[in-house]
PDB file of N, CA and C in Angstrom:
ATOM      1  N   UNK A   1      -0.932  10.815  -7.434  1.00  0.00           N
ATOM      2  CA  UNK A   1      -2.127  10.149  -6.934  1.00  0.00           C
ATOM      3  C   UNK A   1      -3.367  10.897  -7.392  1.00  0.00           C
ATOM      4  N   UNK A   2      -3.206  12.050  -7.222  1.00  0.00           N
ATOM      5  CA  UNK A   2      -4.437  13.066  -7.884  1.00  0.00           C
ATOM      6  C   UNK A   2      -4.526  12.845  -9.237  1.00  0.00           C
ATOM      7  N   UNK A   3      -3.653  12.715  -9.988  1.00  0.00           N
ATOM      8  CA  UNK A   3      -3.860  12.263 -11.495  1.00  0.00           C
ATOM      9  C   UNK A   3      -4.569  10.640 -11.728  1.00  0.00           C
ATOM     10  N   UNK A   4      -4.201   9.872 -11.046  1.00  0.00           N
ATOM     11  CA  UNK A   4      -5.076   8.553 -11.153  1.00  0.00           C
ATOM     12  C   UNK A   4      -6.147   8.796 -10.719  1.00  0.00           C
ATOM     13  N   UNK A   5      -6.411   9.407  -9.618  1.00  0.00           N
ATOM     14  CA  UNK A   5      -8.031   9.304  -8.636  1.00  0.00           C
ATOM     15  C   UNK A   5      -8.357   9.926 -10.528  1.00  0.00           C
ATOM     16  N   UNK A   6      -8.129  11.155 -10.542  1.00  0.00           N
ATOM     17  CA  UNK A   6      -9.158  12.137 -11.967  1.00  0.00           C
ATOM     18  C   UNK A   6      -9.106  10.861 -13.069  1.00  0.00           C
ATOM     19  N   UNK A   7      -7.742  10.417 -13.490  1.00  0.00           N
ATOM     20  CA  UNK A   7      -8.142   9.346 -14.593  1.00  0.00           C
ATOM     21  C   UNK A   7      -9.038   8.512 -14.422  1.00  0.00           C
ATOM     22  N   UNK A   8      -9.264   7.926 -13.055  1.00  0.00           N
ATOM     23  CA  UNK A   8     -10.102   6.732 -12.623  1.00  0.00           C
ATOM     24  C   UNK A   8     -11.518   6.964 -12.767  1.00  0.00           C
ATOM     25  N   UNK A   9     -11.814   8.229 -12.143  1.00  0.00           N
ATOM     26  CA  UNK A   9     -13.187   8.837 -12.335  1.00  0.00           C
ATOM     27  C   UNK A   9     -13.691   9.232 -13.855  1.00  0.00           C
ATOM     28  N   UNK A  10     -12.724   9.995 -14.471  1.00  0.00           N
ATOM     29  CA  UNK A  10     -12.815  10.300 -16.100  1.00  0.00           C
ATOM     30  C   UNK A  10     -13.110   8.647 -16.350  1.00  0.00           C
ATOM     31  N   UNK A  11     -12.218   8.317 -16.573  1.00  0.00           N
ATOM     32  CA  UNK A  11     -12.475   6.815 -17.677  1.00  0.00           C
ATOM     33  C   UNK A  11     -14.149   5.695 -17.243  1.00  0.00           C
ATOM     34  N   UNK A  12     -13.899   6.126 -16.135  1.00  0.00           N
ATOM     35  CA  UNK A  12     -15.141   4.811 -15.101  1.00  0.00           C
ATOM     36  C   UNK A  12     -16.422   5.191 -14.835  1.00  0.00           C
ATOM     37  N   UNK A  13     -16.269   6.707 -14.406  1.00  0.00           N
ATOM     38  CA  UNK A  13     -17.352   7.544 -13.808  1.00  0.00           C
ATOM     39  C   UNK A  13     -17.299   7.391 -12.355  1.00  0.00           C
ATOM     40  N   UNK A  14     -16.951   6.471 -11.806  1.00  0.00           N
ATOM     41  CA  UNK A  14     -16.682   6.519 -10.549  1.00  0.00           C
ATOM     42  C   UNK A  14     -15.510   5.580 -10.176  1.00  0.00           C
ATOM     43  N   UNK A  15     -15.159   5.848  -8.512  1.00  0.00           N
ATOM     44  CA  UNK A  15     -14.464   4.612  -7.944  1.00  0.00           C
ATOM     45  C   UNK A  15     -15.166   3.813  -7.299  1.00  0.00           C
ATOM     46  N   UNK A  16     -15.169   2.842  -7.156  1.00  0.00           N
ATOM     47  CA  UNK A  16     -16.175   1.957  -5.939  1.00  0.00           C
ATOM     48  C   UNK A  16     -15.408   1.457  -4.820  1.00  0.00           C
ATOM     49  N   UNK A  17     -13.764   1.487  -5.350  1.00  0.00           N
ATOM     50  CA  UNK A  17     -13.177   0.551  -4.348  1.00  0.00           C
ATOM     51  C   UNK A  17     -11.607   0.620  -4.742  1.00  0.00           C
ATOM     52  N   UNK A  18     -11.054   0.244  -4.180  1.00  0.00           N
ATOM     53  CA  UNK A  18      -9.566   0.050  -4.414  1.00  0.00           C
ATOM     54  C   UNK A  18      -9.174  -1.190  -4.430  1.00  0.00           C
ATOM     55  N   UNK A  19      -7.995  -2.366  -5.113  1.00  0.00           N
ATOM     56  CA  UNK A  19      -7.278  -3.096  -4.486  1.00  0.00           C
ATOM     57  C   UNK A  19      -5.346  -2.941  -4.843  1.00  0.00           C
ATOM     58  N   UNK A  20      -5.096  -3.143  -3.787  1.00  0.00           N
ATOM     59  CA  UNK A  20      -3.312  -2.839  -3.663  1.00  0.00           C
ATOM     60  C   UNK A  20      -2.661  -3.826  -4.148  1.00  0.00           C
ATOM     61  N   UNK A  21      -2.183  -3.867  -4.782  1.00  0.00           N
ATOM     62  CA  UNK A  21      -1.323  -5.365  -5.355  1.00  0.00           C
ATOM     63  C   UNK A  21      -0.094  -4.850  -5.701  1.00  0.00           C
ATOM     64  N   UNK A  22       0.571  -3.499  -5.698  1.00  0.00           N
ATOM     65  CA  UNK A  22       1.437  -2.769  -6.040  1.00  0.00           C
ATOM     66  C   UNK A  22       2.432  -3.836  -5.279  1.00  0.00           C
ATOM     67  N   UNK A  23       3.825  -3.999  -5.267  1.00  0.00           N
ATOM     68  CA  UNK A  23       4.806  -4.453  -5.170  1.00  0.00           C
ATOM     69  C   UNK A  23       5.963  -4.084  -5.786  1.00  0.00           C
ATOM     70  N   UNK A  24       7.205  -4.027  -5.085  1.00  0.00           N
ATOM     71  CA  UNK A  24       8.501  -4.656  -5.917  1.00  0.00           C
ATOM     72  C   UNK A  24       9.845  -4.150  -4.933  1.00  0.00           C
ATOM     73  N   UNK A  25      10.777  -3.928  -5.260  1.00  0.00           N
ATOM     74  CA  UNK A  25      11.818  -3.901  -4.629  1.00  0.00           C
ATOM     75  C   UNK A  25      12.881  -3.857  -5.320  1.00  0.00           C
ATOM     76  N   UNK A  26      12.833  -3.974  -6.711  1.00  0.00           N
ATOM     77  CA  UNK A  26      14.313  -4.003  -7.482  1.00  0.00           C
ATOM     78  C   UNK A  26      15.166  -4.869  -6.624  1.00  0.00           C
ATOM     79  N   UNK A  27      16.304  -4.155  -7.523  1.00  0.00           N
ATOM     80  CA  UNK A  27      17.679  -5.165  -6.919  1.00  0.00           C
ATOM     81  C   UNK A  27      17.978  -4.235  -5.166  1.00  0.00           C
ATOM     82  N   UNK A  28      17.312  -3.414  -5.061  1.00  0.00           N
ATOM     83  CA  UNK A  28      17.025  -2.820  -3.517  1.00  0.00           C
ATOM     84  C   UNK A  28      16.775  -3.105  -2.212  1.00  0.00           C
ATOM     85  N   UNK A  29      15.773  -4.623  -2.215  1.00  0.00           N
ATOM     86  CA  UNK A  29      15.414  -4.973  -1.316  1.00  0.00           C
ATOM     87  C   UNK A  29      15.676  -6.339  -0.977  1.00  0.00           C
ATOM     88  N   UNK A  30      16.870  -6.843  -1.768  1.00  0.00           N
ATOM     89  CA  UNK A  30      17.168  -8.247  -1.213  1.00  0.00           C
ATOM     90  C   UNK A  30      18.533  -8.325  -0.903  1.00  0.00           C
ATOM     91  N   UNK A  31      18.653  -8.604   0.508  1.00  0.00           N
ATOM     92  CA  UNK A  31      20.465  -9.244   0.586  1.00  0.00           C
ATOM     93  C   UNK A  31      20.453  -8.586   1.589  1.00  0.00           C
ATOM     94  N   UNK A  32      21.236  -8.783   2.787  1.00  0.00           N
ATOM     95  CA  UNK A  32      21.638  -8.294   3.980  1.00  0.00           C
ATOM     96  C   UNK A  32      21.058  -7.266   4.707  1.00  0.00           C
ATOM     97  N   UNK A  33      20.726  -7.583   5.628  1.00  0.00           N
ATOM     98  CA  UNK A  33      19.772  -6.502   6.141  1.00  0.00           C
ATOM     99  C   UNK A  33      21.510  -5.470   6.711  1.00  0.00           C
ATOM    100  N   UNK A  34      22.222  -5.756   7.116  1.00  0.00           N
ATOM    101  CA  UNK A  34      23.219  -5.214   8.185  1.00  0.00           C
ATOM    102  C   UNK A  34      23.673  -3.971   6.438  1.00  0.00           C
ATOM    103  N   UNK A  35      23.725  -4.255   5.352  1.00  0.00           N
ATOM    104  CA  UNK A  35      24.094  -3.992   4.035  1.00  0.00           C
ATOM    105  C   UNK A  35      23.345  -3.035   3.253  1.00  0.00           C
ATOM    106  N   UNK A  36      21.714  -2.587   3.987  1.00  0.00           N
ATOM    107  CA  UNK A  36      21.055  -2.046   3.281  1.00  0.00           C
ATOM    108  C   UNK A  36      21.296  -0.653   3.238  1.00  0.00           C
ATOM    109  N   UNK A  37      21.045   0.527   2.753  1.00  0.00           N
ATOM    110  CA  UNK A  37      21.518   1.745   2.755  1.00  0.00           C
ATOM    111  C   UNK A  37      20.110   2.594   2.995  1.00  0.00           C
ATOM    112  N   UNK A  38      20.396   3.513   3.587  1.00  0.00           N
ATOM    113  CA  UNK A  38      18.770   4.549   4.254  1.00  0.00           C
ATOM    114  C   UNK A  38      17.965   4.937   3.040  1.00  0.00           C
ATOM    115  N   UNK A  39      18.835   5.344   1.604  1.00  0.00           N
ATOM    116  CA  UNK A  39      18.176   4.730   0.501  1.00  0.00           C
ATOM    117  C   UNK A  39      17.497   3.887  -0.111  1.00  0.00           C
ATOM    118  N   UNK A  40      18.148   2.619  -0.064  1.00  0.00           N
ATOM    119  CA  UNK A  40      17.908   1.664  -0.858  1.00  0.00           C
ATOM    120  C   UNK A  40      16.152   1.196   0.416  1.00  0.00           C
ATOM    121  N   UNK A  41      16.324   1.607   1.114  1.00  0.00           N
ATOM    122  CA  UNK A  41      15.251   1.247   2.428  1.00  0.00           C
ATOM    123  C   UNK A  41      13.904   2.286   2.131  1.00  0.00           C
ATOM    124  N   UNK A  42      14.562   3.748   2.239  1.00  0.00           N
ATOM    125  CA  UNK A  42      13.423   4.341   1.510  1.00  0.00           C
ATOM    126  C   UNK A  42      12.236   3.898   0.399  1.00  0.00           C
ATOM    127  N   UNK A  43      13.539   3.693  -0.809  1.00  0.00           N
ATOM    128  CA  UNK A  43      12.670   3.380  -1.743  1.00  0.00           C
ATOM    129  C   UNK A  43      11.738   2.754  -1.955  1.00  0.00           C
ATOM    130  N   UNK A  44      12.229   1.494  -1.156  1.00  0.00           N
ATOM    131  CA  UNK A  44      11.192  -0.067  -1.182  1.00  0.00           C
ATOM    132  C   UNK A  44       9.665   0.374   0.107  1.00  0.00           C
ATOM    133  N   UNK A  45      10.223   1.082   0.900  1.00  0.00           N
ATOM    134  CA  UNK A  45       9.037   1.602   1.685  1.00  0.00           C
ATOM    135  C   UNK A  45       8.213   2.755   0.515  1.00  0.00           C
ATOM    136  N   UNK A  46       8.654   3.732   0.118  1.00  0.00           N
ATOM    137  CA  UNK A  46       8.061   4.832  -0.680  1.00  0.00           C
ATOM    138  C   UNK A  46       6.830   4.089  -1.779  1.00  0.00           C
ATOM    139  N   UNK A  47       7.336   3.089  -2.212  1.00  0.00           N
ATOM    140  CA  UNK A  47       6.729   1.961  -3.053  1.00  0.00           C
ATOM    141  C   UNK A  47       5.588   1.175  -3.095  1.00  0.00           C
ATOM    142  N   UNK A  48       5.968   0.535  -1.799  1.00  0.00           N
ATOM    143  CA  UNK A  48       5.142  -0.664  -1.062  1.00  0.00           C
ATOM    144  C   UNK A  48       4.748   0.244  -0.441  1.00  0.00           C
ATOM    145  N   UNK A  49       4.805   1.403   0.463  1.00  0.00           N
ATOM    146  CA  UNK A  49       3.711   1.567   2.158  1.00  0.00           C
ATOM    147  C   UNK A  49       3.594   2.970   1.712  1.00  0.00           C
ATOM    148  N   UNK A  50       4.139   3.515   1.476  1.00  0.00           N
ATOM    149  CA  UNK A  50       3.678   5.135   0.630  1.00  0.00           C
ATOM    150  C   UNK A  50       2.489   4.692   0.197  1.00  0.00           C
ATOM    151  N   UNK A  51       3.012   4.703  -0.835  1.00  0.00           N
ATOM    152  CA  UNK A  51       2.079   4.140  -2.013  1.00  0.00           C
ATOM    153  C   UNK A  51       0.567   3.995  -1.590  1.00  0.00           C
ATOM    154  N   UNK A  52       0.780   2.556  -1.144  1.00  0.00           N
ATOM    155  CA  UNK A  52      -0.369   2.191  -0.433  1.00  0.00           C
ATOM    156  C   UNK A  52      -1.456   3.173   0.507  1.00  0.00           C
ATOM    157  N   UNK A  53      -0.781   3.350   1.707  1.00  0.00           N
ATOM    158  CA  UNK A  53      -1.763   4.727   2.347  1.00  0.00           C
ATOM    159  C   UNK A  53      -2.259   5.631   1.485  1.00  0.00           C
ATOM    160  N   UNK A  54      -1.706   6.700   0.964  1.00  0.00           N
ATOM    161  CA  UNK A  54      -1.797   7.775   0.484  1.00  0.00           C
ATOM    162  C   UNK A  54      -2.531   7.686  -0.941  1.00  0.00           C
ATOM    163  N   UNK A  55      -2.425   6.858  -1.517  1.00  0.00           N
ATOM    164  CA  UNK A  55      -3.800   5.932  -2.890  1.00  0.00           C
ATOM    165  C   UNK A  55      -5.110   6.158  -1.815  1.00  0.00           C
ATOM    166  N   UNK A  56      -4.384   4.907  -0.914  1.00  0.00           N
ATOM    167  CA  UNK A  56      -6.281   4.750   0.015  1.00  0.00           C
ATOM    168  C   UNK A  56      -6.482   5.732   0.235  1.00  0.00           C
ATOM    169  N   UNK A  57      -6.107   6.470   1.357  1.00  0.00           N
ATOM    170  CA  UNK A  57      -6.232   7.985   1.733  1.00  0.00           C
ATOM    171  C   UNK A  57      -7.088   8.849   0.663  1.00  0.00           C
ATOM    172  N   UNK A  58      -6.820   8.857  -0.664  1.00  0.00           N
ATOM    173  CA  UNK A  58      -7.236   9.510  -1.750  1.00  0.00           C
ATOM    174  C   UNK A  58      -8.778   8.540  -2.031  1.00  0.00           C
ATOM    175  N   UNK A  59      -8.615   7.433  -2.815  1.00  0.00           N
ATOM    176  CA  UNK A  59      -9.941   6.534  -2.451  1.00  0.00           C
ATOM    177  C   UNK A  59     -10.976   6.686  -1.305  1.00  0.00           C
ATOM    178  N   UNK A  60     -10.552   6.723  -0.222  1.00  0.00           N
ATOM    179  CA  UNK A  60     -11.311   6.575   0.791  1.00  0.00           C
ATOM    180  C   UNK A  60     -12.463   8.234   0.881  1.00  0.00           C
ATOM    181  N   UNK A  61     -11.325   9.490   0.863  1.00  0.00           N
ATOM    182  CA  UNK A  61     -12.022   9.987   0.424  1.00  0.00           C
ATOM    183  C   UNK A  61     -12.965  10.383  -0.560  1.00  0.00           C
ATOM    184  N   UNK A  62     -12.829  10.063  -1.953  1.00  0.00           N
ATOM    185  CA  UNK A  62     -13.994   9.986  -2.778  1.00  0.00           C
ATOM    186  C   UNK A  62     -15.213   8.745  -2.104  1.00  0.00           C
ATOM    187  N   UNK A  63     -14.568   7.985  -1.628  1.00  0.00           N
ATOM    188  CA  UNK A  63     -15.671   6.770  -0.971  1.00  0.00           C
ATOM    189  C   UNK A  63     -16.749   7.406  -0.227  1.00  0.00           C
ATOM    190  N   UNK A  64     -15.803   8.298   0.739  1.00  0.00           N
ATOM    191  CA  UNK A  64     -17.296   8.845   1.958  1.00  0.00           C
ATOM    192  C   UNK A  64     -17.940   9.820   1.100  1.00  0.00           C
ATOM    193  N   UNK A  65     -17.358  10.624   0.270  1.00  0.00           N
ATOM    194  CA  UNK A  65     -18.502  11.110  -0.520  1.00  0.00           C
ATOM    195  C   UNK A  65     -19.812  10.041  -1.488  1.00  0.00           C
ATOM    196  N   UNK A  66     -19.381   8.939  -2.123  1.00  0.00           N
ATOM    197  CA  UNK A  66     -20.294   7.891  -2.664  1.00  0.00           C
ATOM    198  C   UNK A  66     -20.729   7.069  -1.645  1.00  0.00           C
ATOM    199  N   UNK A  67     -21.053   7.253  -0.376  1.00  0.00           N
ATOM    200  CA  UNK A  67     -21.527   6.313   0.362  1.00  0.00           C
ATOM    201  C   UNK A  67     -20.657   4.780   1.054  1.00  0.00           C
ATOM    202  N   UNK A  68     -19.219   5.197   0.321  1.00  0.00           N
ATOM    203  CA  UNK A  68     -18.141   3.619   1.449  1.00  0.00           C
ATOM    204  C   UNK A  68     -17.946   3.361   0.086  1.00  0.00           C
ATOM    205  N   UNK A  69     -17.032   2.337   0.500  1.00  0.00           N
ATOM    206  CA  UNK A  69     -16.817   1.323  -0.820  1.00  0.00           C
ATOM    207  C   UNK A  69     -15.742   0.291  -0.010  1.00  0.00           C
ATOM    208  N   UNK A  70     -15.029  -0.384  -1.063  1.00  0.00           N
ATOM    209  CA  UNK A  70     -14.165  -1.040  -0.200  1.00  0.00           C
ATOM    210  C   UNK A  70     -12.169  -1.102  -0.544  1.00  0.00           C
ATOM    211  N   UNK A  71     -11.836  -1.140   0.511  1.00  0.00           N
ATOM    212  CA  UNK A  71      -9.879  -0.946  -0.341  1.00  0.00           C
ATOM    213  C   UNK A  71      -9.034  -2.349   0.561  1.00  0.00           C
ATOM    214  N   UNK A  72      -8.701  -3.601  -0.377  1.00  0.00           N
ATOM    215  CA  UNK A  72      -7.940  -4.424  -0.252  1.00  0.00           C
ATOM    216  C   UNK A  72      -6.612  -4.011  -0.503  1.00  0.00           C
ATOM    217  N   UNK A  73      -5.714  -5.000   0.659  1.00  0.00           N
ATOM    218  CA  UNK A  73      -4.541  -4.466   0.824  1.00  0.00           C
ATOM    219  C   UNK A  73      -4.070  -5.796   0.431  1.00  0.00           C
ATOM    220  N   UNK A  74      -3.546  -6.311  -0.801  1.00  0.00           N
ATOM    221  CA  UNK A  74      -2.734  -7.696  -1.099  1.00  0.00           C
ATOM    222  C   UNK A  74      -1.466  -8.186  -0.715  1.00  0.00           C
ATOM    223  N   UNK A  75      -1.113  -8.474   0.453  1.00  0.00           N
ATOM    224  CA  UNK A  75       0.052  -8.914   1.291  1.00  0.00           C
ATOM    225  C   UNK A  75       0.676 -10.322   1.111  1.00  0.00           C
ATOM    226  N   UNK A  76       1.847 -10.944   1.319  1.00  0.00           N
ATOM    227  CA  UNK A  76       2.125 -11.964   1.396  1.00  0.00           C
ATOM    228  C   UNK A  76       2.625 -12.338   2.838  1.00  0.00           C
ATOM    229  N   UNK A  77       2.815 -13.747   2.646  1.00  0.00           N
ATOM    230  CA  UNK A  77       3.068 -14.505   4.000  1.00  0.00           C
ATOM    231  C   UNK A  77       4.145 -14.106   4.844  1.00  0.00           C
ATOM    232  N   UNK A  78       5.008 -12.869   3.835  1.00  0.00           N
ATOM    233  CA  UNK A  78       6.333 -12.102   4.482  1.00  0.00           C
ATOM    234  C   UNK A  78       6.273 -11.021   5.553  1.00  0.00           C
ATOM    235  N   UNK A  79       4.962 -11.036   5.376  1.00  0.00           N
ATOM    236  CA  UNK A  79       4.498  -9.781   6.502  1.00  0.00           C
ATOM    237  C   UNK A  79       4.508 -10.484   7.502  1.00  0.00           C
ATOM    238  N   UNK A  80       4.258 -11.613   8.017  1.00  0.00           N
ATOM    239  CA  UNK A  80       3.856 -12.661   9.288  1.00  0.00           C
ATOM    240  C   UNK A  80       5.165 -13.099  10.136  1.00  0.00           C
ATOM    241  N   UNK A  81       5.876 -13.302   9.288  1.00  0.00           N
ATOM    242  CA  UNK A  81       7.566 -13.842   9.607  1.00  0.00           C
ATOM    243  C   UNK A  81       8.369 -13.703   8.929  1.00  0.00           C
ATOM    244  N   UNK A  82      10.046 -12.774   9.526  1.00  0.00           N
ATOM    245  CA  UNK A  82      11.243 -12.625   8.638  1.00  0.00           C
ATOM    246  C   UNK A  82      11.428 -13.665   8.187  1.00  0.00           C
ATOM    247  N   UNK A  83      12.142 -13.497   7.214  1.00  0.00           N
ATOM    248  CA  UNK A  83      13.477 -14.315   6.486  1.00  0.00           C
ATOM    249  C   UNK A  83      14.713 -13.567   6.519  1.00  0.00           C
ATOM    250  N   UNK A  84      16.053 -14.722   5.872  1.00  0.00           N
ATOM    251  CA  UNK A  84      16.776 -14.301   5.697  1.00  0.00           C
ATOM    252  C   UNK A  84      16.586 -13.379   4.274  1.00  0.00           C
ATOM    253  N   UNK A  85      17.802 -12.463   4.365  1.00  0.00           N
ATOM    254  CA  UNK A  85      17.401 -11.121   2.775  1.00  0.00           C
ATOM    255  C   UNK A  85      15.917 -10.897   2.567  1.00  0.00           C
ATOM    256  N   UNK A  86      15.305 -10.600   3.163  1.00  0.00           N
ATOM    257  CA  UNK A  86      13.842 -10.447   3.312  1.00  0.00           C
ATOM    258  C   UNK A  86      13.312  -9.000   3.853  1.00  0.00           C
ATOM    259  N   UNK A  87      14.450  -8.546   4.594  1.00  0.00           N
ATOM    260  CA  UNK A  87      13.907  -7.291   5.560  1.00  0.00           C
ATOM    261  C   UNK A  87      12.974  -6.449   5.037  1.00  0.00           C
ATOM    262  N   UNK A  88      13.233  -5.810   4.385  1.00  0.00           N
ATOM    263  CA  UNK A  88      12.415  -4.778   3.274  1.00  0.00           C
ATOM    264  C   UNK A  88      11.483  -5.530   3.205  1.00  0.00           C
ATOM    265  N   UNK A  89      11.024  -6.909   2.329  1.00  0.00           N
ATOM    266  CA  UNK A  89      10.136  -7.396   1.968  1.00  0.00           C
ATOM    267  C   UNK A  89       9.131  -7.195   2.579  1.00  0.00           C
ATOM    268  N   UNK A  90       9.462  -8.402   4.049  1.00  0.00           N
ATOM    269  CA  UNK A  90       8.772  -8.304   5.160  1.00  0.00           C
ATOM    270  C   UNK A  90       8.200  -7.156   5.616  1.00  0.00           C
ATOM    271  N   UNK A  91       8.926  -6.390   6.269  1.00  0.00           N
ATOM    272  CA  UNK A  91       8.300  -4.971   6.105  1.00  0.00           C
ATOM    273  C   UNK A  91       7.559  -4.332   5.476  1.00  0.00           C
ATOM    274  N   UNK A  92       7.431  -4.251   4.077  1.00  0.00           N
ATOM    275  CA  UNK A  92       6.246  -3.808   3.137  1.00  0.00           C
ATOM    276  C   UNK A  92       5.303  -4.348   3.431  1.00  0.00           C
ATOM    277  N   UNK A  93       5.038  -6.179   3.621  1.00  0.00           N
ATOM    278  CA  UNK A  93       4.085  -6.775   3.466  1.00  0.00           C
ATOM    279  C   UNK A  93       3.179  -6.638   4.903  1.00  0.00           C
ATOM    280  N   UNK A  94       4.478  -6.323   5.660  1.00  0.00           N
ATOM    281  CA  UNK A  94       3.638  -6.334   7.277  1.00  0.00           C
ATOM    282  C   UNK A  94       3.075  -4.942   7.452  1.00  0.00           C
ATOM    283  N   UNK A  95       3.852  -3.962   6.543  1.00  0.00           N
ATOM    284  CA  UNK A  95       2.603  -2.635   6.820  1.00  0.00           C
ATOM    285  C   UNK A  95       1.830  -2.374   5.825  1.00  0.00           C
ATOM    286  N   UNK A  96       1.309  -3.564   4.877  1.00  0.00           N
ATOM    287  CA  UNK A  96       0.338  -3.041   4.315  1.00  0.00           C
ATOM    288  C   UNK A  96      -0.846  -3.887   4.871  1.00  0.00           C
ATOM    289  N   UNK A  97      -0.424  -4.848   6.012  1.00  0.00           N
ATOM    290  CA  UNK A  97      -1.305  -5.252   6.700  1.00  0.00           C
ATOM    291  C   UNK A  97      -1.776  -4.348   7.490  1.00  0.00           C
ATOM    292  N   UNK A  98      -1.110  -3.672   8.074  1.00  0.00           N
ATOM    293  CA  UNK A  98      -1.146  -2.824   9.191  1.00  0.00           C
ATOM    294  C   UNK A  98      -2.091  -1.519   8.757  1.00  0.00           C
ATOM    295  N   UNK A  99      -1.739  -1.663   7.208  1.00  0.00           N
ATOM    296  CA  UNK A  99      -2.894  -0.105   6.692  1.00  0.00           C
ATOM    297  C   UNK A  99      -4.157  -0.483   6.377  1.00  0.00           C
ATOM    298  N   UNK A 100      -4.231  -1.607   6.709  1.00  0.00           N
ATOM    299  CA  UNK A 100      -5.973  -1.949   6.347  1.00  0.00           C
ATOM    300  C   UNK A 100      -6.750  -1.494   7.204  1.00  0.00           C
ATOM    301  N   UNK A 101      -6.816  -1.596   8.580  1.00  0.00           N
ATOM    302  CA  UNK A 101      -8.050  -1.563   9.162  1.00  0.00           C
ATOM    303  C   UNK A 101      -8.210   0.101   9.236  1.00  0.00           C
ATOM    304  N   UNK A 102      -6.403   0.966   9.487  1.00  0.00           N
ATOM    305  CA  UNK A 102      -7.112   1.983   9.873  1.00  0.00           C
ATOM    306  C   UNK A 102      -7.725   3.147   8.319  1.00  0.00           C
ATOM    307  N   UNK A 103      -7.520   2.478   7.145  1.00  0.00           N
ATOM    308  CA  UNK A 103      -7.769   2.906   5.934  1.00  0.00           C
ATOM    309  C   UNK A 103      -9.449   2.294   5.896  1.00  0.00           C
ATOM    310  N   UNK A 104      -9.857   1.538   6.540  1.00  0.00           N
ATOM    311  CA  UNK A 104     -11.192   0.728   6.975  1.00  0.00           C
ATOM    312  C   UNK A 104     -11.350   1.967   7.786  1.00  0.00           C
ATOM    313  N   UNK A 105     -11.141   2.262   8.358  1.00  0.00           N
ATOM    314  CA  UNK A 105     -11.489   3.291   9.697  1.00  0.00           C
ATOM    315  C   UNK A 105     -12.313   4.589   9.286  1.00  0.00           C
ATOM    316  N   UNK A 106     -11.352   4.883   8.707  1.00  0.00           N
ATOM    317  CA  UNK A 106     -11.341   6.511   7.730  1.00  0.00           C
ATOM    318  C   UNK A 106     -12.669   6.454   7.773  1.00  0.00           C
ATOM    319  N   UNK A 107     -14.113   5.292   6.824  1.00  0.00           N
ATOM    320  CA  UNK A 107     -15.000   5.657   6.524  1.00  0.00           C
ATOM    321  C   UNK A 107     -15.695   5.170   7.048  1.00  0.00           C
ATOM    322  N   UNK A 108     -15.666   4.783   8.684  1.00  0.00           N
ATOM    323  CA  UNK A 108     -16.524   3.956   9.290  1.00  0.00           C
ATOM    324  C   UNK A 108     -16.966   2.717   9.025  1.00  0.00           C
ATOM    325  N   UNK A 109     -15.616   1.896   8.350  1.00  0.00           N
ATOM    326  CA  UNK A 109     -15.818   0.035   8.113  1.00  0.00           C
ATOM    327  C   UNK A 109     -15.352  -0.064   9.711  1.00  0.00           C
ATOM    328  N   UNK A 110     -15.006   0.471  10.390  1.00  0.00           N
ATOM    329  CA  UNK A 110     -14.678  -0.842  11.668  1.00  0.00           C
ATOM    330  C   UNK A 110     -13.347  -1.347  11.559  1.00  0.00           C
TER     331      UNK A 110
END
């Protein structure tokens, strides 16, 4: 993450903002929830909701130094309601809902 924030700043001169669109799951995150392995569960979280925080986390701080900026979290309709073979999915999508406001927080968005 420290190597992107420096690339981002090198190449741009600054950050202004973030948006998350990161995704995926491999062949990891679909098929039986009763089937999934503490692995195969990790990963798809490490991915999707790692990921996510700990980027913003990094953003947010260069932000309060430039005065705010802003960090979108791109979720789908899987965060709202399971499906079947979905678990993981769902889950990613519902905590990267969940990391918006308080990644909003960090710099006094509210």
């Amino acid at each position: 993450i420290a190597s992107i924030i420096a690339a981002a700043q090198s190449q741009c001169g600054r950050i202004d903002g973030l948006v998350n669109v990161i995704g995926g799951t491999g062949n990891d995150g679909w098929g039986p929830t009763i089937d999934y392995t503490r692995e195969q569960w990790r990963k798809v979280m490490a991915i999707n909701i790692d990921y996510v925080l700990f980027l913003g986390q990094a953003v947010a701080r260069v932000r309060m130094e430039g005065g705010g900026g802003s960090i979108v979290n791109v979720a789908s309709t899987s965060g709202l309601a399971g499906a079947p073979f979905h678990a993981a999915v769902g889950a990613r999508q519902a905590g990267r809902v969940g990391c918006q406001r308080p990644l909003r927080e960090m710099w006094g968005g509210g």
